[in-house]
N, C-alpha and C. Protein backbone atom coordinates (compact mmCIF):
# COMPACT_ATOMS: atom_id res chain seq x y z
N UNK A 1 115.45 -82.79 63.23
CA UNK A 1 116.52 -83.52 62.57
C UNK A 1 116.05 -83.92 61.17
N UNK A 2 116.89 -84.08 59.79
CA UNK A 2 115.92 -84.13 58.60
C UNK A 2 117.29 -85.51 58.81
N UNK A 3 116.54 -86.12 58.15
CA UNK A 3 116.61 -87.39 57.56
C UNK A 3 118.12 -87.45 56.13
N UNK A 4 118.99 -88.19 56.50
CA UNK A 4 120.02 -88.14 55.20
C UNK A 4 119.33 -88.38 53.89
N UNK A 5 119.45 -88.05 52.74
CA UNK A 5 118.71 -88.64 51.43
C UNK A 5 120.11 -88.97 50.57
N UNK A 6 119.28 -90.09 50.29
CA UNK A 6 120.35 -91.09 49.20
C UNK A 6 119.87 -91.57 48.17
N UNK A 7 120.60 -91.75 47.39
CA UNK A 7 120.29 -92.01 45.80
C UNK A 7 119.60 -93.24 45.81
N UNK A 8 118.59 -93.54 44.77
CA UNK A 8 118.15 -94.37 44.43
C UNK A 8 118.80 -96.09 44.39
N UNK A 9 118.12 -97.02 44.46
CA UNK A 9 118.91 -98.25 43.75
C UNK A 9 119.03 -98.58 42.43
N UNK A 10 120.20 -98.96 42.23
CA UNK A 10 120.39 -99.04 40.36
C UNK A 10 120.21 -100.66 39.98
N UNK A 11 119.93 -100.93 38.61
CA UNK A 11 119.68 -102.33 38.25
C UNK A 11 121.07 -102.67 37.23
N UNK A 12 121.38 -103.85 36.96
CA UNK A 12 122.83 -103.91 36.03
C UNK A 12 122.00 -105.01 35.02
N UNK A 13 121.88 -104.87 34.07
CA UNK A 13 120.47 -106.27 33.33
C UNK A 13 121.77 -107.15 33.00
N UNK A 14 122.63 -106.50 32.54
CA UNK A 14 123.69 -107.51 31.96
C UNK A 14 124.16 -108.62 33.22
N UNK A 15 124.41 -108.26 34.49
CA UNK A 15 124.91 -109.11 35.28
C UNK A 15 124.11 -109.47 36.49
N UNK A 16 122.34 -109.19 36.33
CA UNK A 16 121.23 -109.40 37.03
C UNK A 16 121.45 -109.13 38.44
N UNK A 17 122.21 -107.67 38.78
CA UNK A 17 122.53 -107.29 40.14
C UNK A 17 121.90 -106.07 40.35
N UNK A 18 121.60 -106.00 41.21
CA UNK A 18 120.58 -104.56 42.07
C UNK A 18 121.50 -104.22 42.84
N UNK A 19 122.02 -102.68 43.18
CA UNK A 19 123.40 -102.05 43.84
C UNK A 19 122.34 -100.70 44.72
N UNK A 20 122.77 -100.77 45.34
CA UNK A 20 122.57 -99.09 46.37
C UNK A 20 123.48 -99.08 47.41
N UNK A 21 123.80 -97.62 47.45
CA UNK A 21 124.61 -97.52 48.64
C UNK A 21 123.86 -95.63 49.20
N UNK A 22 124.13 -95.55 50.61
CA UNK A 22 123.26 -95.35 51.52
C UNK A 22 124.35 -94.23 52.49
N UNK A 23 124.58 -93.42 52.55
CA UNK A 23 125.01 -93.31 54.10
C UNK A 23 123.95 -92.77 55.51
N UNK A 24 124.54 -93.07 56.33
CA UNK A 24 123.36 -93.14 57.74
C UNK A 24 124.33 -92.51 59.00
N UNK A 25 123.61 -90.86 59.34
CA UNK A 25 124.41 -90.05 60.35
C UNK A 25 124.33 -91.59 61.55
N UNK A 26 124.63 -92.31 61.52
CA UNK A 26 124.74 -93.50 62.75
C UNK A 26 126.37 -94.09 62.66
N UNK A 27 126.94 -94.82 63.97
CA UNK A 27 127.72 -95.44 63.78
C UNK A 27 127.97 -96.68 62.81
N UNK A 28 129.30 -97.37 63.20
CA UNK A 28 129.04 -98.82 62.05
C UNK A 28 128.87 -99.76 62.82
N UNK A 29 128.58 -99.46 64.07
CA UNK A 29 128.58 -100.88 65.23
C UNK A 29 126.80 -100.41 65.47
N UNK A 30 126.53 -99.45 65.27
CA UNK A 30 124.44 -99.29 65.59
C UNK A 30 124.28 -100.15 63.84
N UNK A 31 124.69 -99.42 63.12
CA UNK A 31 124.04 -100.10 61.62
C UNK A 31 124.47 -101.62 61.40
N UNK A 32 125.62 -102.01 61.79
CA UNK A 32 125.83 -103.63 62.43
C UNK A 32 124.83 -104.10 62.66
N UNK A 33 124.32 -103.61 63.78
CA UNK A 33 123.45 -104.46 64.56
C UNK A 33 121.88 -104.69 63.80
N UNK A 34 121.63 -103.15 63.31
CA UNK A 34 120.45 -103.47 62.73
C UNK A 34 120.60 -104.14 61.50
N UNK A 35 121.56 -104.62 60.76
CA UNK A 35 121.47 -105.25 59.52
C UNK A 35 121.85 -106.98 60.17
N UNK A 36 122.10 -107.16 61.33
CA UNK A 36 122.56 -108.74 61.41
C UNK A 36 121.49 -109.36 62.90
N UNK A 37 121.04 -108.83 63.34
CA UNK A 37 120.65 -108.78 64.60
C UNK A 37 119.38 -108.82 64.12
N UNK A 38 118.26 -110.18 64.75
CA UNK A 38 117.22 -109.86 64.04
C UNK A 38 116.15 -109.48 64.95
N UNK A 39 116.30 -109.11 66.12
CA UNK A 39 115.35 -108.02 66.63
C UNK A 39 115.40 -106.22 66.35
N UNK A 40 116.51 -106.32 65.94
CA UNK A 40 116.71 -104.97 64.54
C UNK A 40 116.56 -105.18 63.28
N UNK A 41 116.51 -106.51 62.48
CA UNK A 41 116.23 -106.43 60.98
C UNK A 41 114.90 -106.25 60.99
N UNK A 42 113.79 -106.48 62.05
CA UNK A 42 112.22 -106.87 62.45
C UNK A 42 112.01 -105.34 62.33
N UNK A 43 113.01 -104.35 62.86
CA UNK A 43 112.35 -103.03 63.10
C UNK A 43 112.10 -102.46 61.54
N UNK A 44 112.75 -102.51 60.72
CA UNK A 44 112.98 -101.69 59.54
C UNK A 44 112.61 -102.76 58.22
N UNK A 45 113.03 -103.95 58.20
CA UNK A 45 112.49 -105.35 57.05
C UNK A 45 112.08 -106.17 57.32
N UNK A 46 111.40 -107.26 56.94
CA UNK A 46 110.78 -108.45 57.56
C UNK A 46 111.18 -108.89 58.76
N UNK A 47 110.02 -109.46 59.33
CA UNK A 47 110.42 -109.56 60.71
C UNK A 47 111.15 -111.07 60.88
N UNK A 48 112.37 -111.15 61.34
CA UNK A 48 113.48 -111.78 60.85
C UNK A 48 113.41 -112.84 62.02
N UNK A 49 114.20 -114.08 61.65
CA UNK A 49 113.69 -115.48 62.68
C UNK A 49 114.72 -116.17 62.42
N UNK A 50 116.10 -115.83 63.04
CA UNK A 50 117.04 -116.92 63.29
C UNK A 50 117.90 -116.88 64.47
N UNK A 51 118.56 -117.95 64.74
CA UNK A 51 118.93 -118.49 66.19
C UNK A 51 119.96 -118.23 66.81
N UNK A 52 121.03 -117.95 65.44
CA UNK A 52 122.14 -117.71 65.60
C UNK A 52 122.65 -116.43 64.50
N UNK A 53 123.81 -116.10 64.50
CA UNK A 53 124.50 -115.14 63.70
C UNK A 53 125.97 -115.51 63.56
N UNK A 54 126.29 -116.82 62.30
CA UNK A 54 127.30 -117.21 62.07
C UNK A 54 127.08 -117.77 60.92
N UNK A 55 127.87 -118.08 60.01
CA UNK A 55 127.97 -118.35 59.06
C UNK A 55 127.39 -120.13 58.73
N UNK A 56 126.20 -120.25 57.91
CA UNK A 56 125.68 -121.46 57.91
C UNK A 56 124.26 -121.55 58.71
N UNK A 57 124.09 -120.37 59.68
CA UNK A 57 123.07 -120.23 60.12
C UNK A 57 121.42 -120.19 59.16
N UNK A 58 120.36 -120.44 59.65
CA UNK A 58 119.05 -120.31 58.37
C UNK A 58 118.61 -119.90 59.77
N UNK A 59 117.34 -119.71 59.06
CA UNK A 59 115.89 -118.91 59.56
C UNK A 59 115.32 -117.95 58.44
N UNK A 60 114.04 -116.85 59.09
CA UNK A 60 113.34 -116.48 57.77
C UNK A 60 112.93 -114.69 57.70
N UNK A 61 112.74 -114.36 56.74
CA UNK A 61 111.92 -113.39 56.86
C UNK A 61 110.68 -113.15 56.67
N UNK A 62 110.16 -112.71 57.05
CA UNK A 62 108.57 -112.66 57.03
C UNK A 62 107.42 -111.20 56.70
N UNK A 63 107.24 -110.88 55.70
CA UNK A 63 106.77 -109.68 55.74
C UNK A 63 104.86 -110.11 56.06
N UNK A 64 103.85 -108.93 56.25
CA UNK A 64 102.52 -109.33 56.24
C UNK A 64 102.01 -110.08 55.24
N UNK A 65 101.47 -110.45 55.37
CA UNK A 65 100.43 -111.35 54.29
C UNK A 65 101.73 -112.00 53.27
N UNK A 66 102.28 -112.55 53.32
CA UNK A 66 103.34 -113.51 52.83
C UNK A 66 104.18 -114.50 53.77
N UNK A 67 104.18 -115.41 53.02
CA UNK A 67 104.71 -116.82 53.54
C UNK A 67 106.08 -116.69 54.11
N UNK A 68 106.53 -116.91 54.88
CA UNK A 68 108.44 -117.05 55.53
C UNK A 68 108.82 -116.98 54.26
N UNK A 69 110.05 -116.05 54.17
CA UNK A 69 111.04 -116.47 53.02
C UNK A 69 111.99 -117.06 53.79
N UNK A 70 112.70 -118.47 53.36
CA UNK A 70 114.03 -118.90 54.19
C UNK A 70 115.13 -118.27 53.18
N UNK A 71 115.58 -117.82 54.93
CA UNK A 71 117.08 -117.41 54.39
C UNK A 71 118.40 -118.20 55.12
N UNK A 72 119.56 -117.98 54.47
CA UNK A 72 121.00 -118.78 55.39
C UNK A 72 121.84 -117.44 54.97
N UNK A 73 122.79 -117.62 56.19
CA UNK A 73 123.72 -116.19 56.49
C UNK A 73 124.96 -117.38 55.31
N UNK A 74 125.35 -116.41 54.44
CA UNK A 74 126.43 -116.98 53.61
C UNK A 74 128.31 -116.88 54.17
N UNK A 75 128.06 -114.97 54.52
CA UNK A 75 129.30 -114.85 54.92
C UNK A 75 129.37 -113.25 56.25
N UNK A 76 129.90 -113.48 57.09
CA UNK A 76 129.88 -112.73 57.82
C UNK A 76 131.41 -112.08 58.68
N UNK A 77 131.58 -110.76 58.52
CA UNK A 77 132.87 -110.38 58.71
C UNK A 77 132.24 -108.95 59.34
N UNK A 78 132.35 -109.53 60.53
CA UNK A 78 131.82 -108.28 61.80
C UNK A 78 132.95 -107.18 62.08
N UNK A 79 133.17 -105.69 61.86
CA UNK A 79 131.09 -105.23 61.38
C UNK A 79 131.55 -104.69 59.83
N UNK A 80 131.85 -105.34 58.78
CA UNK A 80 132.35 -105.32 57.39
C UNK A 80 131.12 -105.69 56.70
N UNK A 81 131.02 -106.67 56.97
CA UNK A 81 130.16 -107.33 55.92
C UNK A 81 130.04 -108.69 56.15
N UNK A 82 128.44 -108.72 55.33
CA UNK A 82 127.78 -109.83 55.79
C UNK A 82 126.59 -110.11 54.36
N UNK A 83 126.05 -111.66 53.89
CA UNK A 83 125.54 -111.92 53.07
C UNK A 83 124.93 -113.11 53.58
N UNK A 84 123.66 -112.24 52.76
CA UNK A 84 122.61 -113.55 53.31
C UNK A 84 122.49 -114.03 51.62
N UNK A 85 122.10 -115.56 51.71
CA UNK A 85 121.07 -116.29 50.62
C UNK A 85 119.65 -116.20 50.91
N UNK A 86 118.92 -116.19 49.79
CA UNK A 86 117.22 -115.78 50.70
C UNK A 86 116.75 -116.77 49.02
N UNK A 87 115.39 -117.48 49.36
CA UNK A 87 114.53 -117.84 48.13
C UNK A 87 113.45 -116.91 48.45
N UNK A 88 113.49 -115.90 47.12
CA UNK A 88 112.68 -114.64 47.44
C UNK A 88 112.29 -114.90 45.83
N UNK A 89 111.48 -114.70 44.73
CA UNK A 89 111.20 -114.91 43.71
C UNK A 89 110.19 -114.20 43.99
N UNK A 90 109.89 -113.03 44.10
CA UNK A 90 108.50 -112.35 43.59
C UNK A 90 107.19 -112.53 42.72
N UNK A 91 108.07 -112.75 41.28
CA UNK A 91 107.35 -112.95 40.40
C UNK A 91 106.63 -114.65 40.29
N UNK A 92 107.18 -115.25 41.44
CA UNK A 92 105.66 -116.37 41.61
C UNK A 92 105.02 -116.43 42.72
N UNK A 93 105.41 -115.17 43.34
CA UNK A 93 104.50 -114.79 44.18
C UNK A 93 103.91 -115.91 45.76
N UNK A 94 105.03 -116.62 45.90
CA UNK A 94 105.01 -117.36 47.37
C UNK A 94 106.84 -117.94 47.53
N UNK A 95 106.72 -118.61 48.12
CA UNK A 95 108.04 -118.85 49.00
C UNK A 95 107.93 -119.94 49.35
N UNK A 96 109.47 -120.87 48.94
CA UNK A 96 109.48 -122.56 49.20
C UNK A 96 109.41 -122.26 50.83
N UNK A 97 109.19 -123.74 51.16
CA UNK A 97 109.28 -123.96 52.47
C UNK A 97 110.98 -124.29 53.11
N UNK A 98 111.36 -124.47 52.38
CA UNK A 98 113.09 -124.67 52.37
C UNK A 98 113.82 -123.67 50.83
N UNK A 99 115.23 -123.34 51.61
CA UNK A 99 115.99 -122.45 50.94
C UNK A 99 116.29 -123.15 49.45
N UNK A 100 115.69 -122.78 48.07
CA UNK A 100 115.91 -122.95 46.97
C UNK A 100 117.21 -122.92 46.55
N UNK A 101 118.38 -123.81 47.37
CA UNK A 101 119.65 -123.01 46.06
C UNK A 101 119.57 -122.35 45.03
N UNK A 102 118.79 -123.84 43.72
CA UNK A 102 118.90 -123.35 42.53
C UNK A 102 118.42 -122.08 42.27
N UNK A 103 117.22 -121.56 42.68
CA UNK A 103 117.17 -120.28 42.57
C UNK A 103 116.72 -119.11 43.15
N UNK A 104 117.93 -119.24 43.96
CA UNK A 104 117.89 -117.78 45.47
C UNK A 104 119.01 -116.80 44.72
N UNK A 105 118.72 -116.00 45.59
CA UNK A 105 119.52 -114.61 45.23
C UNK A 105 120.62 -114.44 46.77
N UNK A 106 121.23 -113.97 46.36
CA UNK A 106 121.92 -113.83 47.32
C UNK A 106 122.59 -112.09 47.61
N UNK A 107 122.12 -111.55 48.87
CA UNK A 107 122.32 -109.84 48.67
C UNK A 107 123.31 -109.76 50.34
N UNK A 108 124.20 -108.78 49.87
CA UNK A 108 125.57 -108.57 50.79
C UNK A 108 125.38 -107.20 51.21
N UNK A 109 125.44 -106.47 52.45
CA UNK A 109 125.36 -105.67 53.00
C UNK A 109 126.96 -105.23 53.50
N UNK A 110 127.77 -104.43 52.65
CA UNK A 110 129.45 -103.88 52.81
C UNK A 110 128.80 -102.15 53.91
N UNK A 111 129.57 -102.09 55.33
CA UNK A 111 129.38 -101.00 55.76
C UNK A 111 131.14 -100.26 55.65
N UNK A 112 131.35 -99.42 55.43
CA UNK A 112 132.73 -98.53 55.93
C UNK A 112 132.10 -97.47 56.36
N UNK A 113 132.90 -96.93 57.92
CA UNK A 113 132.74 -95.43 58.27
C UNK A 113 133.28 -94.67 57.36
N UNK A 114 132.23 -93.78 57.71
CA UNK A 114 132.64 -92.43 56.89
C UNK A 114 132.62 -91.33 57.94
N UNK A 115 132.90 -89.93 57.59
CA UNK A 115 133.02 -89.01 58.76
C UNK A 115 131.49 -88.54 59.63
N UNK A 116 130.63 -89.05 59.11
CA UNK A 116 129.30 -88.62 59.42
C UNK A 116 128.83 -89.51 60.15
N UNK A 117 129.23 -90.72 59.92
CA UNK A 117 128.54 -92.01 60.15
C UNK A 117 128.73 -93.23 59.33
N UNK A 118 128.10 -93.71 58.79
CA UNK A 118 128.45 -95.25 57.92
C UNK A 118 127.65 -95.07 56.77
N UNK A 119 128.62 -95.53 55.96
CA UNK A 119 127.84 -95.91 54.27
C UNK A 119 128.04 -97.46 54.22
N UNK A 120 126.60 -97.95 53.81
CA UNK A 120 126.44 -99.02 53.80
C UNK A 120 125.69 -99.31 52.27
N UNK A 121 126.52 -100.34 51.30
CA UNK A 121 126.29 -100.46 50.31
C UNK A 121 125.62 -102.09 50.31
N UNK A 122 124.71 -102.26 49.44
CA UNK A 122 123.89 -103.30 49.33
C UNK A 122 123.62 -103.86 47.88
N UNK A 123 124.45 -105.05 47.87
CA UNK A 123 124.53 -105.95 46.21
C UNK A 123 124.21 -107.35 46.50
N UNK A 124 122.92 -107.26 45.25
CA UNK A 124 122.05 -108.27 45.77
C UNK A 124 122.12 -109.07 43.41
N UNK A 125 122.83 -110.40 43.85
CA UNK A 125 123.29 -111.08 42.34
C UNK A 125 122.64 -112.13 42.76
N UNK A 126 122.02 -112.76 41.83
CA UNK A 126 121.58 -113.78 40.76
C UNK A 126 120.35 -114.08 40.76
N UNK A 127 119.73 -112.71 40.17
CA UNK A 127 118.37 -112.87 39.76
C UNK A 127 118.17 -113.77 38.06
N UNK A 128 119.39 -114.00 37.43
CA UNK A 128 119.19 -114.53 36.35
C UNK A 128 118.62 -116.30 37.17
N UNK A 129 118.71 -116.52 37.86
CA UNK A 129 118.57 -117.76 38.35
C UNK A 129 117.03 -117.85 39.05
N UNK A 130 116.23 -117.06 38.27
CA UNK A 130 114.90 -117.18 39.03
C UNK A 130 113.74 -116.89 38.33
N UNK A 131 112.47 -116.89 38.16
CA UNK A 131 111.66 -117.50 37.14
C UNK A 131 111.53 -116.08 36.07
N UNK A 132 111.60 -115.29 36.80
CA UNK A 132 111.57 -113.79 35.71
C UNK A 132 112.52 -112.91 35.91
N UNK A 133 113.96 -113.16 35.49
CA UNK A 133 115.06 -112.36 36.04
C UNK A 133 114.63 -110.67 35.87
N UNK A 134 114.12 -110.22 34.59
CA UNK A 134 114.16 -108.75 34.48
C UNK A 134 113.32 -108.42 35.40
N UNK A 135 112.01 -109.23 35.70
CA UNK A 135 110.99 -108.64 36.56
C UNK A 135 111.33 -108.41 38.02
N UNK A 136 111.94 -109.51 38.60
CA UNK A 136 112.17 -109.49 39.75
C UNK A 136 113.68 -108.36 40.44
N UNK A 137 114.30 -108.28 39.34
CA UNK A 137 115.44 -107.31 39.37
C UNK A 137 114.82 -106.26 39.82
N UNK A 138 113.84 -105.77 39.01
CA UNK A 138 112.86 -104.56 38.75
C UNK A 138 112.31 -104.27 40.59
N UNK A 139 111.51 -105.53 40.55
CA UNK A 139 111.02 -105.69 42.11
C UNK A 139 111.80 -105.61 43.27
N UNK A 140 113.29 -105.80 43.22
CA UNK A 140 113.78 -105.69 44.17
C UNK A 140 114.25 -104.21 43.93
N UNK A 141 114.83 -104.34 43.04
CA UNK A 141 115.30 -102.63 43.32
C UNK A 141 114.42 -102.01 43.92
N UNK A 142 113.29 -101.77 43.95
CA UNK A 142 111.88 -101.02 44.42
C UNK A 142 112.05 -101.37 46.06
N UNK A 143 112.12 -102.66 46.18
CA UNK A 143 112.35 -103.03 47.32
C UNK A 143 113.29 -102.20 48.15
N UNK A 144 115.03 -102.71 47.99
CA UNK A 144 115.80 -101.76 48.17
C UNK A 144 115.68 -100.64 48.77
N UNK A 145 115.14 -99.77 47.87
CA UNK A 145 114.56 -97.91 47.89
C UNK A 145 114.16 -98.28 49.03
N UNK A 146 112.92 -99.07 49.27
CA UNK A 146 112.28 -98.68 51.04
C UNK A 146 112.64 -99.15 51.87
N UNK A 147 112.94 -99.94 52.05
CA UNK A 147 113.00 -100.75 52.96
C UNK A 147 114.61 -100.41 53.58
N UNK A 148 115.32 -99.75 52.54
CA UNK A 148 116.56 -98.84 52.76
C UNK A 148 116.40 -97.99 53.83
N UNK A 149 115.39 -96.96 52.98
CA UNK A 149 114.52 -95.76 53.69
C UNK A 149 114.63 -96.13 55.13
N UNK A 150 113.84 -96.98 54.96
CA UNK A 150 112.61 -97.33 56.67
C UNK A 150 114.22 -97.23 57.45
N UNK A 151 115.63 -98.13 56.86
CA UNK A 151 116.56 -98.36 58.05
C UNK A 151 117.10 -97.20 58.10
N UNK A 152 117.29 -95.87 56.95
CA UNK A 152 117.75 -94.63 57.96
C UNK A 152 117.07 -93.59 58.43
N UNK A 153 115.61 -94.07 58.51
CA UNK A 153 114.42 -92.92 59.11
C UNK A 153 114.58 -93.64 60.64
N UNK A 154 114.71 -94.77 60.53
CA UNK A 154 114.72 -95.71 62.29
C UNK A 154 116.41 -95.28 62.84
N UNK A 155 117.19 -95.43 62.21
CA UNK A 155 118.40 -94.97 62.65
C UNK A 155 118.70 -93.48 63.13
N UNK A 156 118.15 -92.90 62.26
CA UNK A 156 118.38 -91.81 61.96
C UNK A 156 117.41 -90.58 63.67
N UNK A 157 116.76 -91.60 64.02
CA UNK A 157 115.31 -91.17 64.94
C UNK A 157 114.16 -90.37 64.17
N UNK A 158 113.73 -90.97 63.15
CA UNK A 158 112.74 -90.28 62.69
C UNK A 158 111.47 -90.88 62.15
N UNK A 159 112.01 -92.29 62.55
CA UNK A 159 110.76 -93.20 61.99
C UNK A 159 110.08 -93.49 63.69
């Protein structure tokens, strides 16, 4: 089975948003689950730590050798779409112990079927609100790319 390939993630400097969109030979109720469900966000992105799956909910992500990032589910419209807030700031290189309003980013995961399976697009705004907007734009997009990857090599059965 080869693996779908999808375009890169793009950066917008003017409106400090990172965009990719993705499609995945999978349904939109399997890619649901792995984008909201956090014994599936654990398989493919940080290994994910919250209690519930509703709107107002927190808990964290956690990659190796880095501190919890806290995140809160912003908006959730099963299986459409869903947005988390996260205090993720790269460029100082650790993570509050509580969710930074002032300066979190906030990234939305939109799925629609398509005839193959699901395209799932991912817009992640307001890096101007964080200590190095161009840098961290930069960093997530990079991010994005894999961690994209990893969810349609695992979907896909190939990871």
């Amino acid at each position: 089975m080869t693996m779908t390939r999808n375009a890169a993630s793009v950066t917008d400097e003017d409106s400090f948003t990172v965009r990719r969109t993705i499609e995945i030979a999978a349904s939109i109720d399997k890619v649901w689950r792995a984008v909201t469900e956090p014994e599936h966000i654990s398989r493919w992105f940080g290994r994910a730590d919250f209690a519930d799956r509703a709107v107002g909910a927190s808990g964290t992500l956690t990659w190796e050798g880095r501190s919890p990032i806290p995140l809160r589910i912003e908006a959730l419209e099963e299986p459409h779409t869903v947005s988390y807030r996260w205090s993720n700031d790269d460029a100082l290189g650790t993570s509050p112990a509580e969710l930074d309003e002032a300066h979190s980013t906030v990234f939305t995961f939109t799925l629609e079927p398509v005839p193959d399976g699901t395209r799932l697009t991912v817009v992640e705004t307001g890096f101007e609100r964080t200590s190095a907007p161009l840098a961290n734009l930069e960093d997530h997009r990079k991010g994005w790319d894999g961690e994209l990857d990893k969810l349609v090599a695992l979907l896909e059965g190939s990871a």
